[in-house]
N, C-alpha and C. Protein backbone atom coordinates (compact mmCIF):
# COMPACT_ATOMS: atom_id res chain seq x y z
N UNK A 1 -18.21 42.03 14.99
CA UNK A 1 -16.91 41.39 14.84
C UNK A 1 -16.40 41.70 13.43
N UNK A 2 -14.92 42.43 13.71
CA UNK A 2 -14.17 42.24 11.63
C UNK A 2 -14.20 41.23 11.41
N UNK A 3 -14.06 41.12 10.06
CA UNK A 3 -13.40 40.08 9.60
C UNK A 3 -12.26 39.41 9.82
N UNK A 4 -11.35 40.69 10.31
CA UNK A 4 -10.12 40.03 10.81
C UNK A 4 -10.36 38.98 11.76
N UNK A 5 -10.89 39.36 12.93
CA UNK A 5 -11.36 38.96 14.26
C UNK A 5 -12.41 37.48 13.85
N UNK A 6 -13.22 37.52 12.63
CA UNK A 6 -13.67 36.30 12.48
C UNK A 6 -13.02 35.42 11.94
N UNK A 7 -11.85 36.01 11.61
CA UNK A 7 -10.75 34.99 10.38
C UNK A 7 -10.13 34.08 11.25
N UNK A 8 -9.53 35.18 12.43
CA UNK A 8 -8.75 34.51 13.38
C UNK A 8 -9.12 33.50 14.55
N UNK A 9 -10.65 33.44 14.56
CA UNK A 9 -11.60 32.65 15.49
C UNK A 9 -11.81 31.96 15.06
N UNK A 10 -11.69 31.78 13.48
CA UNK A 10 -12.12 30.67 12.80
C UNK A 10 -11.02 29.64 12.54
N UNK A 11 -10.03 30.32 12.45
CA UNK A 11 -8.65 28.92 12.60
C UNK A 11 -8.10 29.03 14.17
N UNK A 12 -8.55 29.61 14.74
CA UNK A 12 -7.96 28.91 15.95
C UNK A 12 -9.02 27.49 16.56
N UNK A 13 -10.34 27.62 15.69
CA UNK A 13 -11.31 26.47 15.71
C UNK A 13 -10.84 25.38 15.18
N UNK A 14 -10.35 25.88 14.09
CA UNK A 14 -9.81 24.58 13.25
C UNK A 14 -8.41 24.22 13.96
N UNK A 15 -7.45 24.84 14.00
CA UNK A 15 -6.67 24.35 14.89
C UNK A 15 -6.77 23.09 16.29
N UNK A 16 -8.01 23.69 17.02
CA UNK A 16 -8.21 22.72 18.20
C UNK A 16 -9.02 21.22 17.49
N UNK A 17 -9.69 21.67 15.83
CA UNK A 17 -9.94 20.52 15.75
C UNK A 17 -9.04 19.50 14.92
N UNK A 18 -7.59 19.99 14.55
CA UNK A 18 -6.47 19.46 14.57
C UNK A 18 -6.12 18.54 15.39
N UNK A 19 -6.33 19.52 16.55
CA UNK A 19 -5.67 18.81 17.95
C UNK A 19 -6.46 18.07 18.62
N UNK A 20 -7.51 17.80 18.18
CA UNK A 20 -8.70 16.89 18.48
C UNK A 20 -9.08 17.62 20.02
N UNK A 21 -9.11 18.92 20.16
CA UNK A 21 -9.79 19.20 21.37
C UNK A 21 -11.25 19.23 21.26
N UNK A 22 -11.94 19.33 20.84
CA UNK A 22 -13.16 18.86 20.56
C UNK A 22 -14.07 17.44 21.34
N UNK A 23 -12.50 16.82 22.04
CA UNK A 23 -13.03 15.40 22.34
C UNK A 23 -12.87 14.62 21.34
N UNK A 24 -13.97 13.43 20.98
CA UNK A 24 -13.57 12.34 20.67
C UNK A 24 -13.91 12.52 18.90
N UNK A 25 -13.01 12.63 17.68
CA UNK A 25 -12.88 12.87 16.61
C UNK A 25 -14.19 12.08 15.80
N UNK A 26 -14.38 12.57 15.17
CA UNK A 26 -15.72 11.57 13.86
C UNK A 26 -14.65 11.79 12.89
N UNK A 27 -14.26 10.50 12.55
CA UNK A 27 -13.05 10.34 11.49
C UNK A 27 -14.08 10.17 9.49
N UNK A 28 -14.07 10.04 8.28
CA UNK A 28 -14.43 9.94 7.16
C UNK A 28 -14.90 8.47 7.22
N UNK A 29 -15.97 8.09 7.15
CA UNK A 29 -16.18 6.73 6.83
C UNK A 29 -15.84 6.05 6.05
N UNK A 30 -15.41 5.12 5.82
CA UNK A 30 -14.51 3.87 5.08
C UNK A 30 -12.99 4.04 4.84
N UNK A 31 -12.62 4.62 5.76
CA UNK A 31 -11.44 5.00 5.50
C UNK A 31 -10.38 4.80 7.20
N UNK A 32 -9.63 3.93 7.21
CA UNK A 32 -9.23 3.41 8.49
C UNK A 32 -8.29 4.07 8.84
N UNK A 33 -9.16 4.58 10.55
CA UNK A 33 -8.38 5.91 11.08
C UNK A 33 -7.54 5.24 12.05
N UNK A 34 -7.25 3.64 12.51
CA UNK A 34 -6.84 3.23 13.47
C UNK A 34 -4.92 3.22 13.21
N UNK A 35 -4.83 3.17 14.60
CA UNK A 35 -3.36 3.27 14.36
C UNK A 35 -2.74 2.29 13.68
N UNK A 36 -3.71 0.83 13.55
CA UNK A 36 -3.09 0.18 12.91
C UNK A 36 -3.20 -0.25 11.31
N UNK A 37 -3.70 1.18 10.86
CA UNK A 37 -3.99 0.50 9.34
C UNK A 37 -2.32 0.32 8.80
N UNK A 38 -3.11 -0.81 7.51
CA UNK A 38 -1.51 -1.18 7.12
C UNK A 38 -1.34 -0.02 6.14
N UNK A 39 0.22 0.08 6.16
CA UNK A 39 0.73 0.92 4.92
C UNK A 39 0.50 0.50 4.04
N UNK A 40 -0.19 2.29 3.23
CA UNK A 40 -1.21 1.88 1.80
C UNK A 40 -2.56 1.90 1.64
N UNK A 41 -2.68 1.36 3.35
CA UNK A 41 -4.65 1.10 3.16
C UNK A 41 -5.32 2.41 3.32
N UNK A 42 -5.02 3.82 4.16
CA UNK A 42 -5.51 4.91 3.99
C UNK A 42 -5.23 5.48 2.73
N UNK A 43 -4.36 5.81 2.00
CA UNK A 43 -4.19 6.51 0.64
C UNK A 43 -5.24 5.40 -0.17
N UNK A 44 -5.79 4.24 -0.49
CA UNK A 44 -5.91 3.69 -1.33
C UNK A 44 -7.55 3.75 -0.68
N UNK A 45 -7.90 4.29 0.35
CA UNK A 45 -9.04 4.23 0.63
C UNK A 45 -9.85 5.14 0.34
N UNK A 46 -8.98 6.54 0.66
CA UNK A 46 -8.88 8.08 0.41
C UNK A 46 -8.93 8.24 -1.24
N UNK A 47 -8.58 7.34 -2.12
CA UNK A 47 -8.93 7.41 -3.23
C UNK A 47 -9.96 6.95 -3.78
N UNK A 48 -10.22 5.86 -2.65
CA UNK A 48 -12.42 5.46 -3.25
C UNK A 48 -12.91 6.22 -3.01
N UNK A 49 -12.67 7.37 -2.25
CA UNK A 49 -14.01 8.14 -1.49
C UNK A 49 -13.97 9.11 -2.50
N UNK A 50 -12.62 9.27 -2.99
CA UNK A 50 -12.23 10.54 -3.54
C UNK A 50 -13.40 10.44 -5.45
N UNK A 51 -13.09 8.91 -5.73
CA UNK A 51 -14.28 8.49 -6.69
C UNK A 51 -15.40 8.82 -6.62
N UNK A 52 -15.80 8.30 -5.42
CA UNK A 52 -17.20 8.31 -5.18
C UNK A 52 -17.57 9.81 -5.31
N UNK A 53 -16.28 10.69 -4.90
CA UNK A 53 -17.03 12.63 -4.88
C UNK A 53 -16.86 12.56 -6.90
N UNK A 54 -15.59 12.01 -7.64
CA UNK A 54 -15.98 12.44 -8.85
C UNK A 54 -16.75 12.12 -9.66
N UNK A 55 -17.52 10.83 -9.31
CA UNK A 55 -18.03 10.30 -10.03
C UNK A 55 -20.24 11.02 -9.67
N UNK A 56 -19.66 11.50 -8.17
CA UNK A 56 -21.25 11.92 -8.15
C UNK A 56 -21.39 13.36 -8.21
N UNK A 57 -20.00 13.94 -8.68
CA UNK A 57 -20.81 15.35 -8.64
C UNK A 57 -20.97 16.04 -9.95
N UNK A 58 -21.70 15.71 -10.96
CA UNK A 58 -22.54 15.52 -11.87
C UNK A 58 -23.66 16.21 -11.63
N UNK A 59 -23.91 15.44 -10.38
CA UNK A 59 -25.42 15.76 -10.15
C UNK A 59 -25.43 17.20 -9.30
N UNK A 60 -24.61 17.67 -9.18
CA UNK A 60 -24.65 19.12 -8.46
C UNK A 60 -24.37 20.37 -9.32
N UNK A 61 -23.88 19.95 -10.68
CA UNK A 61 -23.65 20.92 -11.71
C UNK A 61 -22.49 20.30 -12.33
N UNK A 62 -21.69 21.58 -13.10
CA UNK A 62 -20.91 21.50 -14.31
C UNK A 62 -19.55 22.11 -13.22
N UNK A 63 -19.26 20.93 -12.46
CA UNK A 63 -17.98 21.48 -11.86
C UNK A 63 -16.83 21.02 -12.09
N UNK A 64 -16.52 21.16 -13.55
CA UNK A 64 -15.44 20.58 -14.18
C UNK A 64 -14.04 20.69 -13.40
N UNK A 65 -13.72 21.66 -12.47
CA UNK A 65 -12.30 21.46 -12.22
C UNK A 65 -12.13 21.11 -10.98
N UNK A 66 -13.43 21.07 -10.41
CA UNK A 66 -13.15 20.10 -9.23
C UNK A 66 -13.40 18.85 -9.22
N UNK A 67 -13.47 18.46 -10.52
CA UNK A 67 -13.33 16.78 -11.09
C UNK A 67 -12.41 16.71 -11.24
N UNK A 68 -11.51 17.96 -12.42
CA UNK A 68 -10.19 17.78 -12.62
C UNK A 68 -9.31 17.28 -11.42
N UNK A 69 -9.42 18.60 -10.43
CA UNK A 69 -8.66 18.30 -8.92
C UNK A 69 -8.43 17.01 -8.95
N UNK A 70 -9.77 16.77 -8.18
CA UNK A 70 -9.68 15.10 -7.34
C UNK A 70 -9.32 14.37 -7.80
N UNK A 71 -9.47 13.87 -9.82
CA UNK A 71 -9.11 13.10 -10.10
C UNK A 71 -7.13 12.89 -10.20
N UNK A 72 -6.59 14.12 -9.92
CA UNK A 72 -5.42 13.61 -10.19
C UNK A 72 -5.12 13.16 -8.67
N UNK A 73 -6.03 13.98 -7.74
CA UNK A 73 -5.72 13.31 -6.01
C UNK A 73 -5.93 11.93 -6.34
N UNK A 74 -6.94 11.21 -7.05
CA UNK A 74 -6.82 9.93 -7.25
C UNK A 74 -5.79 9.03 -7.32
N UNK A 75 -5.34 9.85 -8.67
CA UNK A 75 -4.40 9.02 -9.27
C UNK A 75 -2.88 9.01 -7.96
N UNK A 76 -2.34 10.46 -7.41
CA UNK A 76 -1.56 10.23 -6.97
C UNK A 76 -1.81 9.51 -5.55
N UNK A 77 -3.24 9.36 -4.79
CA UNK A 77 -3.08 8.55 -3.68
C UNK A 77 -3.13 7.52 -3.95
N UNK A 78 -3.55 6.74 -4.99
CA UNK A 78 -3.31 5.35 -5.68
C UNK A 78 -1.98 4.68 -6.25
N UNK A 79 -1.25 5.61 -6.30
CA UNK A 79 0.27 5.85 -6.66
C UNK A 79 0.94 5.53 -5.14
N UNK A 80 0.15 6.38 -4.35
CA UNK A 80 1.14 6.55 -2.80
C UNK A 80 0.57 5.19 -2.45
N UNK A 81 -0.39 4.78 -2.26
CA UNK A 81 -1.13 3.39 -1.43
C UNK A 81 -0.22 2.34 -2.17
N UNK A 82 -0.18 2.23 -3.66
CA UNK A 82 0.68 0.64 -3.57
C UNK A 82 2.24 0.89 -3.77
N UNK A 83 3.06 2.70 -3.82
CA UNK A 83 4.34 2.41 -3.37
C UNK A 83 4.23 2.29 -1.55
N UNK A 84 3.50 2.97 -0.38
CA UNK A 84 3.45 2.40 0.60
C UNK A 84 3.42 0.80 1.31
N UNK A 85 2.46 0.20 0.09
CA UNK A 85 1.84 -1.28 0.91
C UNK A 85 2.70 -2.55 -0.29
N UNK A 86 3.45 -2.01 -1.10
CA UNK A 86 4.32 -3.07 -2.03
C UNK A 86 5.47 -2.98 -2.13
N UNK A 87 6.32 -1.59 -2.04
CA UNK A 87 7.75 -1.28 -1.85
C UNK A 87 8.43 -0.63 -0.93
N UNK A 88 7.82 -0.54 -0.22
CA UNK A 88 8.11 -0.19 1.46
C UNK A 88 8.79 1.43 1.24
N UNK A 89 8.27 2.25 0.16
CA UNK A 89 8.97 3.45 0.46
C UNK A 89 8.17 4.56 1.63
N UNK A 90 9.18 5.04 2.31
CA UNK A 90 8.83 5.93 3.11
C UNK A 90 7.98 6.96 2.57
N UNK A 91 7.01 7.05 3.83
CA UNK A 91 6.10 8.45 3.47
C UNK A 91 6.63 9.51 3.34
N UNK A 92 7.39 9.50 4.17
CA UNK A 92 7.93 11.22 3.69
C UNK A 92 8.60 11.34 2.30
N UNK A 93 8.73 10.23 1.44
CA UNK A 93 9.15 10.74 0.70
C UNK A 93 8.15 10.98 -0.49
N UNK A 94 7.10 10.31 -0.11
CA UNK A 94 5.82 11.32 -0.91
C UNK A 94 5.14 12.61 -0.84
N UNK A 95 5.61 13.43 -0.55
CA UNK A 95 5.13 14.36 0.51
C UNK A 95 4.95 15.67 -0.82
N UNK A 96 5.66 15.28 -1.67
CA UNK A 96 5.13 16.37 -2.71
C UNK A 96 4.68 15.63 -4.06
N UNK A 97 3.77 16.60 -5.07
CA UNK A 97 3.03 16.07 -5.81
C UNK A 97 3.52 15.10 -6.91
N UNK A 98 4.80 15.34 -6.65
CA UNK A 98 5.26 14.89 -7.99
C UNK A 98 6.03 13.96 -7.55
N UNK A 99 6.21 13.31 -6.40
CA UNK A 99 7.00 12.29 -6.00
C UNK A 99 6.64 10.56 -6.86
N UNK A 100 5.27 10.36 -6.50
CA UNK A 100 4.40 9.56 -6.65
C UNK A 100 5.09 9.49 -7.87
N UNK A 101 4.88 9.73 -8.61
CA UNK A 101 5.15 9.08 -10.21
C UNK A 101 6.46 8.91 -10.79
N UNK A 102 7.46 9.33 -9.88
CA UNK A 102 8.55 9.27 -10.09
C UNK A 102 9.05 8.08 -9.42
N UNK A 103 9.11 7.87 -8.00
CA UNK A 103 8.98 6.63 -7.50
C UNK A 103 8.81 5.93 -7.89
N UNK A 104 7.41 5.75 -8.49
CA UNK A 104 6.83 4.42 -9.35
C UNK A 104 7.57 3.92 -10.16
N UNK A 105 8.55 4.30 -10.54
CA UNK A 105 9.08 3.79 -12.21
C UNK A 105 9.51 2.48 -11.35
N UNK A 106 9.37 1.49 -12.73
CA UNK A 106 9.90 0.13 -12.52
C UNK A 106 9.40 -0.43 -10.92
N UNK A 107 8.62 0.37 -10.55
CA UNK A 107 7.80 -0.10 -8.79
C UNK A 107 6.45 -0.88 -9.18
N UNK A 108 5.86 0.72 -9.84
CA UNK A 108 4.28 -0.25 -10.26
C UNK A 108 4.13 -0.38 -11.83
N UNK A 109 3.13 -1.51 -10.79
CA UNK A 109 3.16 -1.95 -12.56
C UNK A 109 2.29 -1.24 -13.45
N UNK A 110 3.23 -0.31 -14.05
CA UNK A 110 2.62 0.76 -15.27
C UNK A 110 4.06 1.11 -15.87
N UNK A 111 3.75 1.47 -17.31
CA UNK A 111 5.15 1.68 -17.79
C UNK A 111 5.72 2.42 -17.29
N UNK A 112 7.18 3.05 -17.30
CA UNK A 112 7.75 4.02 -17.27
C UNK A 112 7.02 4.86 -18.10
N UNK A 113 6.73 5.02 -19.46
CA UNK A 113 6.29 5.89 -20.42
C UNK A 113 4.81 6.14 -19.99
N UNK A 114 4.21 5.44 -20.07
CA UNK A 114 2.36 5.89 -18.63
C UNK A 114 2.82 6.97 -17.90
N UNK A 115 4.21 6.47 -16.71
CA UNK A 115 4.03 7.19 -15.60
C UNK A 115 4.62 8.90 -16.37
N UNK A 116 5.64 8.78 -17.02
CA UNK A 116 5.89 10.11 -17.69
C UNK A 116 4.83 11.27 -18.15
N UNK A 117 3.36 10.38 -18.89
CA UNK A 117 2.24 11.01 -19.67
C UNK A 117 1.77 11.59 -18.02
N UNK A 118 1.35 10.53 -17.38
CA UNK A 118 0.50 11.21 -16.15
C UNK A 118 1.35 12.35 -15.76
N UNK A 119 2.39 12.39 -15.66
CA UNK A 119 3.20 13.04 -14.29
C UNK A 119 3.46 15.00 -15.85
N UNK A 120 3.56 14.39 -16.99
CA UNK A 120 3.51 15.77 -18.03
C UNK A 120 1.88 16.42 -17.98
N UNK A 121 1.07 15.38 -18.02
CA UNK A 121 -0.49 15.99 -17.74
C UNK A 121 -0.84 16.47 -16.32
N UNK A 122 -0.30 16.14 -15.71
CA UNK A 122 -0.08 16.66 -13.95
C UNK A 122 0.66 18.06 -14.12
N UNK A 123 1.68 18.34 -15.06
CA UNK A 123 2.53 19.14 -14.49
C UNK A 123 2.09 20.26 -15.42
N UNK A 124 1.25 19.65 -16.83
CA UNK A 124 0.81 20.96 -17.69
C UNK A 124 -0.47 21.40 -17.34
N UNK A 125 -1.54 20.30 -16.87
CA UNK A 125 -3.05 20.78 -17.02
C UNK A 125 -3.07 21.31 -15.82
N UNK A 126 -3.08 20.61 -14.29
CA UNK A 126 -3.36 20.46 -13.35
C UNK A 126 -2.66 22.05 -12.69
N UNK A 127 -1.29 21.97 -12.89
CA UNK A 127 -0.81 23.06 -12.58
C UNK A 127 -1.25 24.50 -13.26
N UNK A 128 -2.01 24.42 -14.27
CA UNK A 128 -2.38 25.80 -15.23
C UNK A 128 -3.58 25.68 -14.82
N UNK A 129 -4.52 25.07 -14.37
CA UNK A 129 -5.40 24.97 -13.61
C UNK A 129 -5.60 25.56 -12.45
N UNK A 130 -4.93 24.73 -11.67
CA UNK A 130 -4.30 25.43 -9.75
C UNK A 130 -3.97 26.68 -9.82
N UNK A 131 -2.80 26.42 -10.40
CA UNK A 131 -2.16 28.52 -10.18
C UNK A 131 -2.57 29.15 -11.03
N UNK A 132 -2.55 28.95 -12.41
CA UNK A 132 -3.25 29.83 -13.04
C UNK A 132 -4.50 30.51 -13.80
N UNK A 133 -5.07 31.16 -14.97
CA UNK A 133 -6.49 31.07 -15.07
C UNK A 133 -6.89 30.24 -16.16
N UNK A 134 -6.41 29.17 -16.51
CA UNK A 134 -7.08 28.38 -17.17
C UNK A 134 -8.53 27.56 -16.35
N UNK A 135 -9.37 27.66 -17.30
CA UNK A 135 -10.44 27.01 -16.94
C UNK A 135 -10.55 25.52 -17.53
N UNK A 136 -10.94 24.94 -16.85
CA UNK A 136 -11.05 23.05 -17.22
C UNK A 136 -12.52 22.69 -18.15
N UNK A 137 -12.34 22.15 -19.37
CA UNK A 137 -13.09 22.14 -19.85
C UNK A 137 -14.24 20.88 -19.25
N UNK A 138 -15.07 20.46 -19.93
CA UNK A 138 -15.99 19.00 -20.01
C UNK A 138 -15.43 17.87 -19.65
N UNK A 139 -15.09 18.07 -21.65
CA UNK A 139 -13.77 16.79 -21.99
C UNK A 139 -12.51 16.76 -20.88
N UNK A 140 -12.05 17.59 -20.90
CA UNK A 140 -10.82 17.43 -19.95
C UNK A 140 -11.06 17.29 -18.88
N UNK A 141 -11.97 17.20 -17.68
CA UNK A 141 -12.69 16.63 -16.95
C UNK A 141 -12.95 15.25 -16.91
N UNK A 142 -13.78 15.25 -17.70
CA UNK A 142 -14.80 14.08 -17.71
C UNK A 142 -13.43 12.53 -18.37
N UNK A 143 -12.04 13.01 -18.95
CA UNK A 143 -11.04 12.39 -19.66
C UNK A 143 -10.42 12.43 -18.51
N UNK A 144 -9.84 12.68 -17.49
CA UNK A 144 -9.02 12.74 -16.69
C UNK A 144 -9.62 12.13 -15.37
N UNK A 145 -11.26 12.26 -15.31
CA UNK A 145 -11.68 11.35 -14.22
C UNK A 145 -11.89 9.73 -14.80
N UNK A 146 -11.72 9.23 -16.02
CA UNK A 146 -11.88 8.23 -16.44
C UNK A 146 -10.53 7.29 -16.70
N UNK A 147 -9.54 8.49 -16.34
CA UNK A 147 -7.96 7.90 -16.15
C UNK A 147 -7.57 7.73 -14.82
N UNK A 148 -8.35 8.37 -13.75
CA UNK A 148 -8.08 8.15 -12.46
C UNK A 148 -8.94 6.50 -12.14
N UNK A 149 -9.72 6.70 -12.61
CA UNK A 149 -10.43 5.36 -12.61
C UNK A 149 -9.72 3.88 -13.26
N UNK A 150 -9.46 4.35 -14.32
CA UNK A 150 -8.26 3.45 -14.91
C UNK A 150 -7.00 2.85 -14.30
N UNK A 151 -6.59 3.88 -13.56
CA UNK A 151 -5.22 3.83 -12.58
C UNK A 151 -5.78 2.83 -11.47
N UNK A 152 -6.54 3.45 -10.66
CA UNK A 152 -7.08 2.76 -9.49
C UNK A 152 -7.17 1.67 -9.65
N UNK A 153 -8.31 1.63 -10.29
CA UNK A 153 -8.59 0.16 -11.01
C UNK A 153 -7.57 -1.27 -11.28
N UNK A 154 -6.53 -1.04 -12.01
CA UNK A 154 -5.64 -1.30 -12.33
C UNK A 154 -4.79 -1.60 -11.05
N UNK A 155 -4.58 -0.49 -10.88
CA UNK A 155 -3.64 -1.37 -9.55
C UNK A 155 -3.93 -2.29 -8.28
N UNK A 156 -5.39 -1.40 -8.13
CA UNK A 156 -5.98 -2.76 -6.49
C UNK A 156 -6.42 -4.29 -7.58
N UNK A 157 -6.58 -3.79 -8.75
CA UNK A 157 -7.03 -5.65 -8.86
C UNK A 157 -5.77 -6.25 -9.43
N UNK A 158 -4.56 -5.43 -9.48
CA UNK A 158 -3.59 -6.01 -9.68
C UNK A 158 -3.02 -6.71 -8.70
N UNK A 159 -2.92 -5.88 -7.53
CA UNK A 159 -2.56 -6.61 -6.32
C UNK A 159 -3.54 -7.15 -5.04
N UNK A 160 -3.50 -8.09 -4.87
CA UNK A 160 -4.56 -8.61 -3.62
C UNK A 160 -4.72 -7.79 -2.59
N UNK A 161 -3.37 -7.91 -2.17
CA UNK A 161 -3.16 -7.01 -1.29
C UNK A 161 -4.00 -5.53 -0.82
N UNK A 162 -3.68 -4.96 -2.06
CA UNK A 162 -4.22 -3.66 -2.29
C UNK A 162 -6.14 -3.63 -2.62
N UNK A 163 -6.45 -4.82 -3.03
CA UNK A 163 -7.59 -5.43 -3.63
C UNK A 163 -8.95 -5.13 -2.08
N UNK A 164 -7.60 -5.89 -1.11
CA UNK A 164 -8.86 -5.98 0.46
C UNK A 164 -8.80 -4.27 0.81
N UNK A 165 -7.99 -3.26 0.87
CA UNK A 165 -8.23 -2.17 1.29
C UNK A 165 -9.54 -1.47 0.50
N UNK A 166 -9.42 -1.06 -0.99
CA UNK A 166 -10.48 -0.43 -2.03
C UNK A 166 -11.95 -0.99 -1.63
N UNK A 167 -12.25 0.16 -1.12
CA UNK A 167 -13.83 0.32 -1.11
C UNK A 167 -14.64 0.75 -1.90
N UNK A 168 -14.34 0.56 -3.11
CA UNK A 168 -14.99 0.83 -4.35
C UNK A 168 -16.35 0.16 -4.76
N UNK A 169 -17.24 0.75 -5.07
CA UNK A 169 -18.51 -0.31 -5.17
C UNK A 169 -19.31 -0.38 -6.70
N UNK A 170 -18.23 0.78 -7.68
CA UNK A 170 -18.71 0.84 -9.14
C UNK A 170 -18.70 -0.58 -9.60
N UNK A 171 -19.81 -0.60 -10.54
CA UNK A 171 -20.20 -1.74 -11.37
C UNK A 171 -19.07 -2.10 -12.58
N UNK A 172 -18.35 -1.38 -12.63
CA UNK A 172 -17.10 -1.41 -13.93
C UNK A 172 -15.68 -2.27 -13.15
N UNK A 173 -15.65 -1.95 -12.08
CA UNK A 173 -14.87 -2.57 -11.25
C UNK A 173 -14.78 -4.32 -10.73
């Protein structure tokens, strides 16, 4: 078989498991796949798990920029979970990266001037990161997963609400 031929067998796999032909789906544990989670509780859940990968992969090596990654997935599904489950804005209008922090102004409770720093460190590191060849250092790692933590943090124990979704089980929390 080419490669072509394995490329194309291989997403038409993924495709059916899109479409859940596979039968009956194994959804991510702790993370509520039912139709009725409330708005907010998947993004804000999707961001504990998303912890739990930055905070343990340490132990698999020096994979600084896939700390970087996740941690800003943190920050912005923690962004999307309490504008979803506190200001009733529509999902679609989160739908790109940079929505989240723009929204927020005067929504959550973080300054305007916070949400500016995140959303300039989003748009300088993260992006020279992604597209281009900058490499992610330690510090800038290991500083940017301790701000996703900060964010999170911050907002589920700010709100109750948001408080019963987070499946977070760190001792700092």
């Amino acid at each position: 078989m080419s490669n072509l031929d394995r490329i194309a067998e291989r997403l038409a796999a993924a495709e059916d498991a899109f479409a859940h032909a596979d039968g009956r789906p194994k959804f991510e544990p702790e993370v509520n796949a039912s139709r009725d989670a409330e708005p907010g509780e998947v993004a804000i859940q999707k961001a504990c798990r998303l912890l739990e990968v930055v905070e343990g992969i340490d132990d698999l090596g020096a994979y600084y920029g896939a700390i970087l990654e996740h941690s800003f997935i943190v920050i912005e599904q923690t962004l999307q979970g309490y504008l979803l489950a506190r200001t009733g804005v529509d999902e679609r209008e989160l739908r790109n990266h940079t929505a989240p922090c723009e929204l927020a102004k005067g929504r959550v409770p973080l300054e305007d001037r916070t949400l500016d720093r995140l959303a300039a460190v989003y748009d300088d590191r993260r992006t020279s990161h992604y597209y281009g060849t900058t490499v992610t250092t330690a510090a800038q790692a290991n500083r940017m997963r301790e701000v996703a933590m900060a964010v999170h943090d911050h907002l589920v124990s700010f709100d109750g609400r948001l408080g019963t979704f987070c499946r977070c089980t760190r001792s700092e929390f």
